[in-house]
C-alpha atoms as a PDB file:
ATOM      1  CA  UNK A   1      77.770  98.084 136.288  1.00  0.00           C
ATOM      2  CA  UNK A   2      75.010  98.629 138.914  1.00  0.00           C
ATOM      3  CA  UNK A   3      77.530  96.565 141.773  1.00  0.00           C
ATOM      4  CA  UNK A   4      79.888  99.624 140.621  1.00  0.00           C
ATOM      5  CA  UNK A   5      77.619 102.049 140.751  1.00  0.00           C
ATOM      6  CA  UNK A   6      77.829 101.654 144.607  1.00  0.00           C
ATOM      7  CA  UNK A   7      80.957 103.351 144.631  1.00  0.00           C
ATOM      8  CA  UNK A   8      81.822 107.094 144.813  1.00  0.00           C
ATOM      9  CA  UNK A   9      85.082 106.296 142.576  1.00  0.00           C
ATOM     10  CA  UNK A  10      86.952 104.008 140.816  1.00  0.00           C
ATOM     11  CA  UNK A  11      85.943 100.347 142.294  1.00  0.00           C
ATOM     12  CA  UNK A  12      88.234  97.952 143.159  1.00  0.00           C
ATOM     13  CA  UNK A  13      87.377  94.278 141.518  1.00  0.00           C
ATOM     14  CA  UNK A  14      87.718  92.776 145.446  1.00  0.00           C
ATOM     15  CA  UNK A  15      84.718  94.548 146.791  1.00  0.00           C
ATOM     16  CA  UNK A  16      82.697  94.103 143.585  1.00  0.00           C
ATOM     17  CA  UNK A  17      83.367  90.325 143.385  1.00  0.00           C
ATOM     18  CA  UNK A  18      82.505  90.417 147.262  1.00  0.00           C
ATOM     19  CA  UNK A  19      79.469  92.385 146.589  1.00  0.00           C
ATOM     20  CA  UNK A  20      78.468  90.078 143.704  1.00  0.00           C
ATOM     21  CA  UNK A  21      79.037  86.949 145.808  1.00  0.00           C
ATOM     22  CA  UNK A  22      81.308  86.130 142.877  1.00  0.00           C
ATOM     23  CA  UNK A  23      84.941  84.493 142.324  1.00  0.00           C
ATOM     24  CA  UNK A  24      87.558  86.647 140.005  1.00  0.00           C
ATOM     25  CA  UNK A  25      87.018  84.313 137.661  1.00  0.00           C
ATOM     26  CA  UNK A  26      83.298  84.160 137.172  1.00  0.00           C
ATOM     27  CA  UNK A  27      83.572  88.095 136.890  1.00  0.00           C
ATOM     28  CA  UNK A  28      86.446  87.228 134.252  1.00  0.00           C
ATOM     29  CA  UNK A  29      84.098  86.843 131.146  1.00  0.00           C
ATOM     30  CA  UNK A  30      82.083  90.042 131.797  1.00  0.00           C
ATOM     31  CA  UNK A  31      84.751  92.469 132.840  1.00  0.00           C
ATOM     32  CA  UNK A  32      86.018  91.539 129.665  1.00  0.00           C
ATOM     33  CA  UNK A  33      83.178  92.145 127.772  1.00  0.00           C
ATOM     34  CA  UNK A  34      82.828  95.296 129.336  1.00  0.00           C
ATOM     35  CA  UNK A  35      86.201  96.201 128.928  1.00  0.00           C
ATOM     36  CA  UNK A  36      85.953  95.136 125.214  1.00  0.00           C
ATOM     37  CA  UNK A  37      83.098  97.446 124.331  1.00  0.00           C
ATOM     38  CA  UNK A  38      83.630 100.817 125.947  1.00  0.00           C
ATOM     39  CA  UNK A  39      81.895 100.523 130.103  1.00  0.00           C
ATOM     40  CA  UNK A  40      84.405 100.606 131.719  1.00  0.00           C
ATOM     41  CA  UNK A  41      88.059 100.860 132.115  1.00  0.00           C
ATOM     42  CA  UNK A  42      90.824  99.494 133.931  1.00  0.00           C
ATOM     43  CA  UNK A  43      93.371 102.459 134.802  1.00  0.00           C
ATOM     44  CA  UNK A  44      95.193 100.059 137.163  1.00  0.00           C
ATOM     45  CA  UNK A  45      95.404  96.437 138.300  1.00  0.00           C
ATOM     46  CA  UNK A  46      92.327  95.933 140.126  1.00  0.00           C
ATOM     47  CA  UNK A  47      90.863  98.540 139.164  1.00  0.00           C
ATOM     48  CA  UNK A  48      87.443  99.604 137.303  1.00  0.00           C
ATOM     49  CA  UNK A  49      85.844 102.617 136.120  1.00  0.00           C
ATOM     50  CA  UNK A  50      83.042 103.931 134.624  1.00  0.00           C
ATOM     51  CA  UNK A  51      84.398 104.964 130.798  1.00  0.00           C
ATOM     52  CA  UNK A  52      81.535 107.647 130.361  1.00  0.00           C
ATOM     53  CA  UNK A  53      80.818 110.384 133.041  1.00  0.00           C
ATOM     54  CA  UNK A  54      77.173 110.036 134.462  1.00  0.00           C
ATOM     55  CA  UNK A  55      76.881 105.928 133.735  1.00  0.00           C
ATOM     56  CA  UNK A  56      77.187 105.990 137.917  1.00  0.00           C
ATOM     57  CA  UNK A  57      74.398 108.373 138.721  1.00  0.00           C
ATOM     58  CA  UNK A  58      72.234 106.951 135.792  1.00  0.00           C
ATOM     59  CA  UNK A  59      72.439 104.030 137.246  1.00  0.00           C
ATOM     60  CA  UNK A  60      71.828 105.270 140.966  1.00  0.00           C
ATOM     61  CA  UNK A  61      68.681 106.457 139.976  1.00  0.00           C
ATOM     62  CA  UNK A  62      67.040 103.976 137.209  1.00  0.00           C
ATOM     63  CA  UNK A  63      65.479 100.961 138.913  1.00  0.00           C
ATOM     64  CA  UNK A  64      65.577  98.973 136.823  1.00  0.00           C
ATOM     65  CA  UNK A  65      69.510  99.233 137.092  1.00  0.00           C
ATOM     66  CA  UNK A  66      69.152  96.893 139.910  1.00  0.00           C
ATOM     67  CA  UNK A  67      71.713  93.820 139.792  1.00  0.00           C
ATOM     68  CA  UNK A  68      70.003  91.380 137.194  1.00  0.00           C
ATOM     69  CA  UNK A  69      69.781  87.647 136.508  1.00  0.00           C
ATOM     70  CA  UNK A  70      73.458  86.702 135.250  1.00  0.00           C
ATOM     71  CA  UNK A  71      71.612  84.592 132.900  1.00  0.00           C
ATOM     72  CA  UNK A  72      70.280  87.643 130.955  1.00  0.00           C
ATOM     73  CA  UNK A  73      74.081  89.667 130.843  1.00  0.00           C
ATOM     74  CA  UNK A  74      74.835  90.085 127.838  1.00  0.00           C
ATOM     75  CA  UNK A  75      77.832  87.861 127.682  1.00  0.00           C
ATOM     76  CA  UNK A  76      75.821  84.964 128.551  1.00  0.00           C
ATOM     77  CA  UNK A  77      72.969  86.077 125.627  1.00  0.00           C
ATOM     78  CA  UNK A  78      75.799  86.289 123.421  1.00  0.00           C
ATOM     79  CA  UNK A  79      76.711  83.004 123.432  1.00  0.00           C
ATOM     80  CA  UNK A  80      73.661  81.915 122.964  1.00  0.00           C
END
């Protein structure tokens, strides 16, 4: 959410992944996630966006919005 944040729009998964330093697929699991539970949505293919207006400048202006440990998403917590 915070890599999307970046953008003034929609993002498109490319950059993010770039921005992330990240493959497709090891975005896969979380996108889903997100997806799954109401962050975002996909309104085409390649394609995210924020699902609630103001989640992007929320997250502009909280610090501690910065990008976190992807040990600590909660995808990864969950299957713990």
């Amino acid at each position: 959410l915070a890599a999307m944040a970046h953008d003034d729009g929609p993002s498109r998964l490319a950059d993010l992944t770039r921005r992330l330093g990240k493959t497709p697929q090891q975005v896969a699991p979380v996108r889903a996630w997100l997806l799954e539970h109401g962050y975002i949505d996909a309104p085409a293919r390649g394609i995210l966006s924020f699902c609630h207006s103001g989640t992007r400048a929320l997250l502009r202006t909280d610090p501690d919005a910065a990008p976190r440990d992807p040990q600590r998403h909660p995808v990864a917590a969950s299957r713990n």
